[in-house]
N, C-alpha and C. Protein backbone atom coordinates (compact mmCIF):
# COMPACT_ATOMS: atom_id res chain seq x y z
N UNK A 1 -23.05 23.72 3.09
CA UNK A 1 -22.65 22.39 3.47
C UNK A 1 -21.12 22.30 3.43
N UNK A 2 -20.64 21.75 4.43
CA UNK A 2 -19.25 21.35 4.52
C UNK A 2 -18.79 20.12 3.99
N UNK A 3 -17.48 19.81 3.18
CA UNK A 3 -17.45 18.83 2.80
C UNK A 3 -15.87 18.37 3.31
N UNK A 4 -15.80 17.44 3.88
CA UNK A 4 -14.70 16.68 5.14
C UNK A 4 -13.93 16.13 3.80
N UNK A 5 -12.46 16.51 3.62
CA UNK A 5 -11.33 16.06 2.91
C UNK A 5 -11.06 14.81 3.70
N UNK A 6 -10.28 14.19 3.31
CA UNK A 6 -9.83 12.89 3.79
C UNK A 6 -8.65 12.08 3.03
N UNK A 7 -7.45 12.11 3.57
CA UNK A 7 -6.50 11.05 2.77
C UNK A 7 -6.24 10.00 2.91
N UNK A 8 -5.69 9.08 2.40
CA UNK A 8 -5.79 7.74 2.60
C UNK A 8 -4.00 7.35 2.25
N UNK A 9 -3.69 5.98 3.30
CA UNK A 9 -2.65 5.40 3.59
C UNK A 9 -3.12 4.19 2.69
N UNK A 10 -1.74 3.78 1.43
CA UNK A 10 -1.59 2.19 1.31
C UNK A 10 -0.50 1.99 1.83
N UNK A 11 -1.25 0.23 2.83
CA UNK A 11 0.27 0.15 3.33
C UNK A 11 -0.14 -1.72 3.10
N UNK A 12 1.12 -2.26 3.63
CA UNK A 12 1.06 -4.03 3.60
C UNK A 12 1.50 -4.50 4.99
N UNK A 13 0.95 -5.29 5.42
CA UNK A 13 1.12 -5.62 6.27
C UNK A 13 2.45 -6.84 6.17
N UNK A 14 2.91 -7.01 7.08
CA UNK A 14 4.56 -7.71 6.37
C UNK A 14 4.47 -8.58 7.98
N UNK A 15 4.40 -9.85 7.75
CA UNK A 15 4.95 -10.93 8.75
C UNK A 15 5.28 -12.30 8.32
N UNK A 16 6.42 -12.85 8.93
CA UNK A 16 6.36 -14.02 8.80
C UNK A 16 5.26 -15.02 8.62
N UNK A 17 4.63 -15.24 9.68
CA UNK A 17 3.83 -15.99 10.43
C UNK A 17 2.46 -16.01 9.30
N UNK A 18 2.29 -16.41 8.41
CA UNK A 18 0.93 -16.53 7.84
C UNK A 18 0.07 -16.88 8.33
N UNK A 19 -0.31 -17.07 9.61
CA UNK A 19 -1.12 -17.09 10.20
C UNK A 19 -1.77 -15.59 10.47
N UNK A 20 -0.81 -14.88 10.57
CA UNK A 20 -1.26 -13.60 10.98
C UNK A 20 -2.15 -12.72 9.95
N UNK A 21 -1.99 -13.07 8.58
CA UNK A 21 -2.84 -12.61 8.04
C UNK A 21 -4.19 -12.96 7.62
N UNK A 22 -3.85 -14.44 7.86
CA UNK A 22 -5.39 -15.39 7.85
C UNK A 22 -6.56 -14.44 8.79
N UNK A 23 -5.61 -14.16 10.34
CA UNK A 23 -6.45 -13.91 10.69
C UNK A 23 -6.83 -11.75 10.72
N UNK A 24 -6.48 -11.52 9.93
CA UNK A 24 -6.74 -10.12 9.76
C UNK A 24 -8.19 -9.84 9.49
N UNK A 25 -9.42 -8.71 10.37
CA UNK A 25 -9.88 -8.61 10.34
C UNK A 25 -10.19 -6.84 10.50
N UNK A 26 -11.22 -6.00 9.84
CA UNK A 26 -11.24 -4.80 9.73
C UNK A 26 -11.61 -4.00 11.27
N UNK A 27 -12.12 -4.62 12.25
CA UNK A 27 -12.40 -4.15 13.36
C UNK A 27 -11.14 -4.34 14.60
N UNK A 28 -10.23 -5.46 14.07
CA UNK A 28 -8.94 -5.79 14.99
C UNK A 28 -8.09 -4.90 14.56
N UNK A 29 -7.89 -4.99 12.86
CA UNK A 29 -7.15 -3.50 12.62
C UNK A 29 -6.94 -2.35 13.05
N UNK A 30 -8.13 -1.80 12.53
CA UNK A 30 -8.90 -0.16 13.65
C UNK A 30 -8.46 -0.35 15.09
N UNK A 31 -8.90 -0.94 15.36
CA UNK A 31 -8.70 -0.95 17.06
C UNK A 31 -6.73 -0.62 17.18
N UNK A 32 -6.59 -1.75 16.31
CA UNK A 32 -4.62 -1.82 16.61
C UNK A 32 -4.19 -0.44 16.34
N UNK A 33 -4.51 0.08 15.27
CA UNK A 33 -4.11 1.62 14.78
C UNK A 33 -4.77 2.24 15.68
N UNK A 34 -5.74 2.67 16.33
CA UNK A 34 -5.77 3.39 17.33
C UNK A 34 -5.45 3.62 18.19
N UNK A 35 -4.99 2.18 19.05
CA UNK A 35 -4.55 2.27 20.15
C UNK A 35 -3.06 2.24 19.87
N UNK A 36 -2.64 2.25 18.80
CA UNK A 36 -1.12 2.79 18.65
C UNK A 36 -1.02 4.43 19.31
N UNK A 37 -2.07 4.93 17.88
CA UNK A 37 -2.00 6.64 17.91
C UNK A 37 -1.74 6.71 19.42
N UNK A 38 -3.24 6.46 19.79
CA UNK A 38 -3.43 7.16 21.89
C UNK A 38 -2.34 6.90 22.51
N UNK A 39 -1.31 5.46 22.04
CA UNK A 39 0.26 5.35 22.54
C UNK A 39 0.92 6.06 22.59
N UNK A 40 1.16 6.50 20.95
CA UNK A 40 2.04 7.21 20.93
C UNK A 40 2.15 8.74 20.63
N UNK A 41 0.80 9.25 20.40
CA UNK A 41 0.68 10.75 20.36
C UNK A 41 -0.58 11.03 21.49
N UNK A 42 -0.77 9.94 22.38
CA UNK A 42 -1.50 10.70 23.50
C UNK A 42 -3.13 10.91 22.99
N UNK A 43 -3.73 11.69 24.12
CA UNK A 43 -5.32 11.86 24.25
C UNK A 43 -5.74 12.65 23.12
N UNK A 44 -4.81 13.56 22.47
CA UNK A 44 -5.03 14.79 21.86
C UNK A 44 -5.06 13.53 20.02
N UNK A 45 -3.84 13.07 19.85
CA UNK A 45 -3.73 12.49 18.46
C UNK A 45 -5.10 11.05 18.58
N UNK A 46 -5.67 10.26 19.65
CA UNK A 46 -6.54 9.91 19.82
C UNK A 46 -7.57 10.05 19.25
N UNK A 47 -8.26 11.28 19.99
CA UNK A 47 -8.86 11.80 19.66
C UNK A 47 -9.41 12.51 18.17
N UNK A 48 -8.37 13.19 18.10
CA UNK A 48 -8.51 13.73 16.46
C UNK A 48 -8.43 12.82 15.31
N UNK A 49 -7.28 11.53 15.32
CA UNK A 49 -7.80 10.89 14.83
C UNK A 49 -8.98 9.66 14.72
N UNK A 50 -10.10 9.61 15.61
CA UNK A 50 -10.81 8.78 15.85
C UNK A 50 -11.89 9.26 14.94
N UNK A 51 -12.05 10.72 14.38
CA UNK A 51 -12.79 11.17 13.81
C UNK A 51 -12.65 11.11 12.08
N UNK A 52 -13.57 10.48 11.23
CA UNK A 52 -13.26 10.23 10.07
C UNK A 52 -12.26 9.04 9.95
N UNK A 53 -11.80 8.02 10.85
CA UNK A 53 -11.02 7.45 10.36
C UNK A 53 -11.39 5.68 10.73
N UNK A 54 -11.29 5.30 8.99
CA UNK A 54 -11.61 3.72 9.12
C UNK A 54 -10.51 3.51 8.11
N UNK A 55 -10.43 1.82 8.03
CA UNK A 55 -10.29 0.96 7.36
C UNK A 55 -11.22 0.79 6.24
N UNK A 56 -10.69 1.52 4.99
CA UNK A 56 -11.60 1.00 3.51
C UNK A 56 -11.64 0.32 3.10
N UNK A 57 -10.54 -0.72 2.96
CA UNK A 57 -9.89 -1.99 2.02
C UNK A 57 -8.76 -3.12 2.50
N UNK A 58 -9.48 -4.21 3.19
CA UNK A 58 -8.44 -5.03 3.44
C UNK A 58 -8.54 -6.31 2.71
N UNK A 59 -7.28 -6.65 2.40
CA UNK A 59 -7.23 -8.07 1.65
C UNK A 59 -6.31 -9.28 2.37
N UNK A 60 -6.82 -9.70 3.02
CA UNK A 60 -6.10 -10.95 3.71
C UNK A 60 -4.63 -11.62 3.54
N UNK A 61 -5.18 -11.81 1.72
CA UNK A 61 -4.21 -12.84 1.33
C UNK A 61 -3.17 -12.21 0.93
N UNK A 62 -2.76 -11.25 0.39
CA UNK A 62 -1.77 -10.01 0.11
C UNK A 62 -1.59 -8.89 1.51
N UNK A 63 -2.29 -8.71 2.17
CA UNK A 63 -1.82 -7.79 3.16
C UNK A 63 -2.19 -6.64 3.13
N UNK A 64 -2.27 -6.01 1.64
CA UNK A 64 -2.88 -4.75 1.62
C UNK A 64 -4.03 -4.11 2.19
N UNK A 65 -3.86 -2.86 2.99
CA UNK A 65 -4.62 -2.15 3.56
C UNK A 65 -4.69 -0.67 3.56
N UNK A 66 -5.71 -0.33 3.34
CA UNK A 66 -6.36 0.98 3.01
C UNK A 66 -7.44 1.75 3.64
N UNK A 67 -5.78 3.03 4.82
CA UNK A 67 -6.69 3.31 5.88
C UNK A 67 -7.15 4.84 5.29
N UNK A 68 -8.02 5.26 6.02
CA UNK A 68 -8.81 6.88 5.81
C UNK A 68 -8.53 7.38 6.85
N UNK A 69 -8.26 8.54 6.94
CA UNK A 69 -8.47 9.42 7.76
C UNK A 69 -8.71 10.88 7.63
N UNK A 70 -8.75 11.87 8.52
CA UNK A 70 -9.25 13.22 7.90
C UNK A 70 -7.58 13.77 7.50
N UNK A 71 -8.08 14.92 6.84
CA UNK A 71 -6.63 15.51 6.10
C UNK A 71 -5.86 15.95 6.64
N UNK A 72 -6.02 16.39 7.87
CA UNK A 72 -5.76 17.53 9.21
C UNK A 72 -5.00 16.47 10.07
N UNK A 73 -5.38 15.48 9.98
CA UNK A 73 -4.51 14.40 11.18
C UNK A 73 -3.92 13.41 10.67
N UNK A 74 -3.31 13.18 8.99
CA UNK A 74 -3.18 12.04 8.46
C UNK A 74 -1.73 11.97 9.09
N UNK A 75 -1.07 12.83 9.46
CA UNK A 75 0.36 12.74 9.56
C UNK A 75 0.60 12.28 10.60
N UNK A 76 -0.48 12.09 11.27
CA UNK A 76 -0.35 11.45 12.81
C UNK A 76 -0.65 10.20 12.78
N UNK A 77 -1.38 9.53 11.73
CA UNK A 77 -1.67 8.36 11.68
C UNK A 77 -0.76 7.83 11.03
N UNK A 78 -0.08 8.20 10.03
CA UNK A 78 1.31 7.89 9.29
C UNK A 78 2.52 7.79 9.94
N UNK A 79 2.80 8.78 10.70
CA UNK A 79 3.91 8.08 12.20
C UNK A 79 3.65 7.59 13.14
N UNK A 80 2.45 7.10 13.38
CA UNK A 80 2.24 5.75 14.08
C UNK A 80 2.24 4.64 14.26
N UNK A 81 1.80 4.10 12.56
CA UNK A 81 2.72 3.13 12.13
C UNK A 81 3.62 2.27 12.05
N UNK A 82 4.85 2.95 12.37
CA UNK A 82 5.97 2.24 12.86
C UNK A 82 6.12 1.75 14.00
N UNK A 83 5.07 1.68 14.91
CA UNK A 83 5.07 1.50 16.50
C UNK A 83 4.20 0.09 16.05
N UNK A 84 3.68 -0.07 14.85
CA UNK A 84 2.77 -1.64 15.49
C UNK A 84 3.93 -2.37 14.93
N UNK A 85 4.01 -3.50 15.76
CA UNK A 85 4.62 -4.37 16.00
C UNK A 85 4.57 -5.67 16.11
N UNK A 86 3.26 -5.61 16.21
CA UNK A 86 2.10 -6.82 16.41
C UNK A 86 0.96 -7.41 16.05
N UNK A 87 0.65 -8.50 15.74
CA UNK A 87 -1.10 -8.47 15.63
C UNK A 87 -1.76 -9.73 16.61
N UNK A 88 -2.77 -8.55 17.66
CA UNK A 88 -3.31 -9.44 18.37
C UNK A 88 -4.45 -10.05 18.24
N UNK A 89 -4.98 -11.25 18.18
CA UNK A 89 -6.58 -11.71 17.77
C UNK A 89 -6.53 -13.14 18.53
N UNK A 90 -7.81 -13.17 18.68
CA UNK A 90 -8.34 -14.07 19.52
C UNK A 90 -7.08 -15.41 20.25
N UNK A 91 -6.55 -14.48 21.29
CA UNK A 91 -5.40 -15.01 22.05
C UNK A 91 -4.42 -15.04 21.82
N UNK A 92 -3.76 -14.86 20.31
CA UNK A 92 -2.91 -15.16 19.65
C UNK A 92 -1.96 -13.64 19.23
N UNK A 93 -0.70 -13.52 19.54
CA UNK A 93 0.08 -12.49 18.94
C UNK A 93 0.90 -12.75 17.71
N UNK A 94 1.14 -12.26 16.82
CA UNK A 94 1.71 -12.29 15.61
C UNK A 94 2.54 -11.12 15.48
N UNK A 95 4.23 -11.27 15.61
CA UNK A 95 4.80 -10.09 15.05
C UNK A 95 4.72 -9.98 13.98
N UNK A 96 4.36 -8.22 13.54
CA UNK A 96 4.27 -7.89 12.23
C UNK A 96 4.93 -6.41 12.37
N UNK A 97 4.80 -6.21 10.48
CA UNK A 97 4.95 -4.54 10.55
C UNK A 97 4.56 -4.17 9.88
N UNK A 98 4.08 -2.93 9.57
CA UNK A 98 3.70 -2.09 8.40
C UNK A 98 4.45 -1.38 7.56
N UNK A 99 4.08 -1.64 6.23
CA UNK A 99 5.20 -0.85 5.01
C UNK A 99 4.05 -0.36 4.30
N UNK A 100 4.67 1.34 4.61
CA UNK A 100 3.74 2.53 3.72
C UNK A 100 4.18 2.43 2.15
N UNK A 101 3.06 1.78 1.79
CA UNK A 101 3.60 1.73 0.01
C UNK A 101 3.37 3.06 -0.54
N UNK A 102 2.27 4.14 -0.24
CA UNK A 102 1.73 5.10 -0.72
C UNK A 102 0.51 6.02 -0.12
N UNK A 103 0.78 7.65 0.38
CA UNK A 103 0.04 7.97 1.02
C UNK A 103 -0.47 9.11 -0.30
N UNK A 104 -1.62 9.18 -0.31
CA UNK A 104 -2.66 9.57 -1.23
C UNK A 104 -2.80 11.37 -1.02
N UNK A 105 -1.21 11.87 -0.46
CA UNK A 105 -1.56 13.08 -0.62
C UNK A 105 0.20 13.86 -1.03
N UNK A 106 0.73 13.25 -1.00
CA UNK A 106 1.90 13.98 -1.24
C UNK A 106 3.12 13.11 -1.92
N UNK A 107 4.23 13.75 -3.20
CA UNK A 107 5.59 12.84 -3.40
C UNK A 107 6.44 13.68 -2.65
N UNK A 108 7.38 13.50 -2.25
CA UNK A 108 8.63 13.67 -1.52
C UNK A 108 9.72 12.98 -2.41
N UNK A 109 10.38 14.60 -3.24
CA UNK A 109 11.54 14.06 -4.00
C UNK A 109 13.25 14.83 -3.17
N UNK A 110 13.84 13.85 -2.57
CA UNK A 110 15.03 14.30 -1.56
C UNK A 110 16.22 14.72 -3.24
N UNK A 111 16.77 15.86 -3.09
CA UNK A 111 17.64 16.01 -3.86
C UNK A 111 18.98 16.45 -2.62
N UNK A 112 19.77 15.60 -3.09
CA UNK A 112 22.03 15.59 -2.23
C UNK A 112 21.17 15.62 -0.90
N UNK A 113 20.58 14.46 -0.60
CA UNK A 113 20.32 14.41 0.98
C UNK A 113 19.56 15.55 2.07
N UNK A 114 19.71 17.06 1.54
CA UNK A 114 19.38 18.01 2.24
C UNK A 114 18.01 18.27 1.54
N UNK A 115 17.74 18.90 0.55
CA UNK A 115 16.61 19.79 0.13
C UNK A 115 15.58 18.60 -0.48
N UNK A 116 14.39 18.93 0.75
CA UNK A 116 13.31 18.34 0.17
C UNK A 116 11.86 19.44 -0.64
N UNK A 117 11.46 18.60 -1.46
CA UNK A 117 10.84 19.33 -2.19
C UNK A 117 9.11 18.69 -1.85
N UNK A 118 8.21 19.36 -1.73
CA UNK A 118 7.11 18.31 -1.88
C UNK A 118 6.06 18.65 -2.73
N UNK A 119 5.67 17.77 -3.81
CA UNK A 119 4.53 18.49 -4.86
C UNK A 119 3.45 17.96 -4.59
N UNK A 120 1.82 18.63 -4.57
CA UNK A 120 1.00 18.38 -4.65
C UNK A 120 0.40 16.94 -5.09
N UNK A 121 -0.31 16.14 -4.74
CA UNK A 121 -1.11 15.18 -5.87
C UNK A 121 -2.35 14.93 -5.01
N UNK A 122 -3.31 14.59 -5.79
CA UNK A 122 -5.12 14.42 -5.12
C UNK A 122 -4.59 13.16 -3.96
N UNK A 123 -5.43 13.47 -2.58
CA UNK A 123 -5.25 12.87 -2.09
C UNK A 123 -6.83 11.52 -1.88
N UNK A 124 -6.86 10.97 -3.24
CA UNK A 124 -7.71 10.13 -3.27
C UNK A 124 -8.02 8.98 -3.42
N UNK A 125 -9.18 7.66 -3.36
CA UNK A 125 -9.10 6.56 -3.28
C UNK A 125 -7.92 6.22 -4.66
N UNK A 126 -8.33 7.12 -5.62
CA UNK A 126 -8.09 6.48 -7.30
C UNK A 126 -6.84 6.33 -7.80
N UNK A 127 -6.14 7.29 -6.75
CA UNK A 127 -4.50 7.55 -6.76
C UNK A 127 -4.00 6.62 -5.96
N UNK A 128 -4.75 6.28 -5.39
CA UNK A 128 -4.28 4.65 -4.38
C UNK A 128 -4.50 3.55 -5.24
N UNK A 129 -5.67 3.57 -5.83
CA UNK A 129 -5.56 2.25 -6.75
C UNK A 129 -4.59 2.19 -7.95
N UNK A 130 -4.35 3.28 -8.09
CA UNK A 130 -3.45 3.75 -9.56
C UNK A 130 -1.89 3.33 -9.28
N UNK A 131 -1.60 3.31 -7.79
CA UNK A 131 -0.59 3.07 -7.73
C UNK A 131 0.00 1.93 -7.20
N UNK A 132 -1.41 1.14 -6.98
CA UNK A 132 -1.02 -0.38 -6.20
C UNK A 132 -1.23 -1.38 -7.78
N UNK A 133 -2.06 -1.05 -8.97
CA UNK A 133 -2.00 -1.81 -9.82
C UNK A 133 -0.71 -1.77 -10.47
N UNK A 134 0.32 -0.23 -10.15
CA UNK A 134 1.50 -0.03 -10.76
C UNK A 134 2.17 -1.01 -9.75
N UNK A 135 2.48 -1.05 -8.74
CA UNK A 135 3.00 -1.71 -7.65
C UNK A 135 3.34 -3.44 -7.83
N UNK A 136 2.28 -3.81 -8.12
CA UNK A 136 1.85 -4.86 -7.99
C UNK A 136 2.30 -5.73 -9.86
N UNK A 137 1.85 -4.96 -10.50
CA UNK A 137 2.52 -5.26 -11.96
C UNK A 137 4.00 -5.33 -11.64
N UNK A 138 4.62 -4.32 -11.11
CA UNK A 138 6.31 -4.65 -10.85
C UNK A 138 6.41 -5.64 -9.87
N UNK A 139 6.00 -5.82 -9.00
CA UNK A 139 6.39 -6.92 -7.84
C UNK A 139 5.72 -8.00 -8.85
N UNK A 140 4.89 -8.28 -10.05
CA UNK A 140 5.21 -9.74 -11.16
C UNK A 140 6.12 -10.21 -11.70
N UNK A 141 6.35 -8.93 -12.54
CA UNK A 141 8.17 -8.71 -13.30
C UNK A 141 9.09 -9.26 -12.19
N UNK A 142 9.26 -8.84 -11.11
CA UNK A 142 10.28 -9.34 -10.33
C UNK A 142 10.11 -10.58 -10.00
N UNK A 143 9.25 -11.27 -9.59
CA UNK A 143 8.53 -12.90 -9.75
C UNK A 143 8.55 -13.67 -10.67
N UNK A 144 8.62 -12.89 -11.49
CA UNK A 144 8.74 -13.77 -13.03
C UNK A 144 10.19 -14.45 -13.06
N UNK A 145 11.10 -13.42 -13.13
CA UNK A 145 12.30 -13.30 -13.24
C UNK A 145 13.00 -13.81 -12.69
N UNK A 146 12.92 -14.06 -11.21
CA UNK A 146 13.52 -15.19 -10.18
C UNK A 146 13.06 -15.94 -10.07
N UNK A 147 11.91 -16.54 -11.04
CA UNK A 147 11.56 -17.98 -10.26
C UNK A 147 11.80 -19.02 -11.51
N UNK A 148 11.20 -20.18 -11.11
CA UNK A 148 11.78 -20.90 -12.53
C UNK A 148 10.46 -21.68 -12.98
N UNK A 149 10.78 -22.77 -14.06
CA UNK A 149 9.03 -22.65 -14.02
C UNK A 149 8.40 -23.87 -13.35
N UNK A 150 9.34 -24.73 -12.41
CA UNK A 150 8.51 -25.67 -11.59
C UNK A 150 7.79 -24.24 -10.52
N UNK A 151 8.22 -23.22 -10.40
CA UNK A 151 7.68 -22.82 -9.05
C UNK A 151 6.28 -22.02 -9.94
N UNK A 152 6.12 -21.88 -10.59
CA UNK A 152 4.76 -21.35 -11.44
C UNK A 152 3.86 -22.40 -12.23
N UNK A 153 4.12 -23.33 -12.42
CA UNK A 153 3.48 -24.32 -13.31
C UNK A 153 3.61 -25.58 -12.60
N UNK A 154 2.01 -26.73 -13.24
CA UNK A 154 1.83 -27.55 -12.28
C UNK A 154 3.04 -28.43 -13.37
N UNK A 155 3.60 -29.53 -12.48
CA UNK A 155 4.52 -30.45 -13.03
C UNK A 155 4.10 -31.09 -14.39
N UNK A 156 2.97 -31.39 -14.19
CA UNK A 156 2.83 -32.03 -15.80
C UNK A 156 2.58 -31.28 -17.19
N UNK A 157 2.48 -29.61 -17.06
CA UNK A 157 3.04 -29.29 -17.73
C UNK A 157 3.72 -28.13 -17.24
N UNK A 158 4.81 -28.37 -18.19
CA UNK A 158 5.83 -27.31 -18.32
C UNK A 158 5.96 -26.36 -19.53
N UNK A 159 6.18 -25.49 -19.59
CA UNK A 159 6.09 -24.67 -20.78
C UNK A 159 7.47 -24.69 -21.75
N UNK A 160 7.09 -24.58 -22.72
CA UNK A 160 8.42 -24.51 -24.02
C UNK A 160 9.24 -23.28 -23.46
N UNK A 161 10.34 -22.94 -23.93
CA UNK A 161 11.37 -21.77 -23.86
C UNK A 161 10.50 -20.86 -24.68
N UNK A 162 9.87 -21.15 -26.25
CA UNK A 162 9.09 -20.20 -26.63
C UNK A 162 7.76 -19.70 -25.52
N UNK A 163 7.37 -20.34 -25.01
CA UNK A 163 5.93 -20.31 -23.94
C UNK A 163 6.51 -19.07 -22.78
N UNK A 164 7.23 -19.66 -22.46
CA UNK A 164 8.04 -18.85 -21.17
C UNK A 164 7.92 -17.25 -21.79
N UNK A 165 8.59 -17.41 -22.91
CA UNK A 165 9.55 -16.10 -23.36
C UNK A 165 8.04 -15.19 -23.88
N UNK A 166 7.31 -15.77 -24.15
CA UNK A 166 5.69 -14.79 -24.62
C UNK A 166 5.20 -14.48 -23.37
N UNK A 167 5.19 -15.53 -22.06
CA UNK A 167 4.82 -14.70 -20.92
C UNK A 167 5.51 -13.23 -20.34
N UNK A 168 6.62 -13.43 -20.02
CA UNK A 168 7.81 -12.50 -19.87
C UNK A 168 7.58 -11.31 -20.68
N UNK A 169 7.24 -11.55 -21.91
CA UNK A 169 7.18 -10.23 -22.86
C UNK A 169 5.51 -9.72 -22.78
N UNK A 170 4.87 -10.37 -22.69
CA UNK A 170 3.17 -10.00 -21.97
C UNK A 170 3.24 -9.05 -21.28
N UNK A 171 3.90 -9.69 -19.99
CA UNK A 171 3.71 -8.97 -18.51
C UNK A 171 4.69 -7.54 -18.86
N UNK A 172 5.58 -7.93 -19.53
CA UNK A 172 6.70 -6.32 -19.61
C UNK A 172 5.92 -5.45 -20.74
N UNK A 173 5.22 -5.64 -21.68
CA UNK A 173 4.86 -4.75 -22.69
C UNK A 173 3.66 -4.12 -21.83
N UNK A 174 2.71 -4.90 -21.18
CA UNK A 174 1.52 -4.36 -20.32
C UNK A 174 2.04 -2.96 -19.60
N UNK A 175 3.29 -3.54 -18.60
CA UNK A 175 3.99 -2.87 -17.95
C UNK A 175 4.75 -1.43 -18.61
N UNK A 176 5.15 -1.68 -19.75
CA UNK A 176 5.69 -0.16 -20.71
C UNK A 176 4.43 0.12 -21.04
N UNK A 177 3.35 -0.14 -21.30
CA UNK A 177 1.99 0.63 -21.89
C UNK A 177 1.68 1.31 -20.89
N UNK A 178 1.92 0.27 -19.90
CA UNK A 178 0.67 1.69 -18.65
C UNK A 178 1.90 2.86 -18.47
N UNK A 179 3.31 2.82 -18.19
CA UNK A 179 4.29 3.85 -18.37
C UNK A 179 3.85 4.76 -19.11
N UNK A 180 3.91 4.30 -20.47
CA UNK A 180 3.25 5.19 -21.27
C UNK A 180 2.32 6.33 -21.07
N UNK A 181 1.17 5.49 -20.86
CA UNK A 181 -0.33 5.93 -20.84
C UNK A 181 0.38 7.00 -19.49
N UNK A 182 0.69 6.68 -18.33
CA UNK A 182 0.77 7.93 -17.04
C UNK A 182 1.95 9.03 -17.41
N UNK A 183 2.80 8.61 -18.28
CA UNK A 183 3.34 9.73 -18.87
C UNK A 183 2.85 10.71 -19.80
N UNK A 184 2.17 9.82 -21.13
CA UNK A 184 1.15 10.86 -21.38
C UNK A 184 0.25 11.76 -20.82
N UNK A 185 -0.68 11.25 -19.45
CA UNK A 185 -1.06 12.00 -18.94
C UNK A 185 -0.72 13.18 -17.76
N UNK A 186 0.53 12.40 -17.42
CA UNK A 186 1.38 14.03 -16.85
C UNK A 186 1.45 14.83 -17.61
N UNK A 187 2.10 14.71 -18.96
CA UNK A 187 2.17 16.01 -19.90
C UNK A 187 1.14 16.73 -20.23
N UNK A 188 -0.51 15.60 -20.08
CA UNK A 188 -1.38 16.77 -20.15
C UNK A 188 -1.84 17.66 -18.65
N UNK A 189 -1.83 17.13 -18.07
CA UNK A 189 -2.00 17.98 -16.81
C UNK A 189 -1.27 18.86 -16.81
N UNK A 190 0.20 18.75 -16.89
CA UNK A 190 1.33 19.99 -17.16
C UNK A 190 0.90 21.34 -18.08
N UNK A 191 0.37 20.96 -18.88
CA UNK A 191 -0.13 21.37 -20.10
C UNK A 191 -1.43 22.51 -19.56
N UNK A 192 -1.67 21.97 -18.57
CA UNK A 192 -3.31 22.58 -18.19
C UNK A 192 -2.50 23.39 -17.11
């Protein structure tokens, strides 16, 4: 028995227009990413990628999306990407774009601009989730930090300076634990 590898793209979908993500749907998606590829890499990238490749995970209200494809053609679906421009649904166009937060098979560390290096990592669902809960914990911290607390709290109440200052330190200690915890476990993998 053969068993079909497959890597997976997190990416966000990024537009003004909130409308556009209201109306995001997993079959308008697919379609948009495909008919990018056949755009822009022709009958051949079409093709190859039409095989093994869906939409696993979309979330409306955040944007996040989580495409599959086979291992052999992910790189074609990853520079295609930058060609959508748009989202079309029921009559309506929405400029948008896509931002690759994380592709589930490779880091790319650039050292003095010239020498790239690229190391291995599983190219799987778990390494996608592993890195959007990291993602997403920092894009709080940064929310926290610029906003004030009419823009987080309903008006009638407001929180003490002590209240504030226990949230802030919540969200950042969570944030150094999981550091932790994935540093520890690099060293054991290293180790192995």
């Amino acid at each position: 028995m053969v068993r079909f590898k497959h890597r997976y793209l997190l990416c966000e979908l990024v537009s003004d227009d909130p409308r556009c993500r209201l109306s995001l749907d997993d079959r308008v998606l697919s379609s948009l990413v495909r008919d990018t590829i056949a755009r822009v890499h022709g009958t051949f990238g079409a093709a190859a990628c039409s095989i093994g490749f869906a939409v696993r995970y979309l979330n409306a209200y955040t944007g996040i999306v989580l495409l599959r494809c086979r291992k052999e053609f992910y790189q074609l679906v990853w520079s295609a990407l930058p060609f959508i421009t748009y989202l079309e649904n029921k009559g309506h166009r929405y400029p948008c774009f896509f931002n690759t937060l994380h592709v589930g098979v490779c880091k790319v560390e650039i050292f003095h601009k010239l020498l790239t290096t690229v190391t291995h990592m599983p190219g799987t669902i778990r390494t996608c989730q592993k890195f959007l809960i990291q993602y997403n914990r920092r894009q709080l911290l940064i929310l926290l930090q610029n906003c004030t607390d009419e823009d987080i709290f309903h008006p009638c109440y407001l929180p003490s300076p002590g209240e504030r200052e226990a949230i802030q330190k919540s969200v950042t200690r969570s944030c150094l634990l999981e550091e932790e915890e994935e540093s520890g476990e690099e060293a054991a993998e290293a180790m192995e």
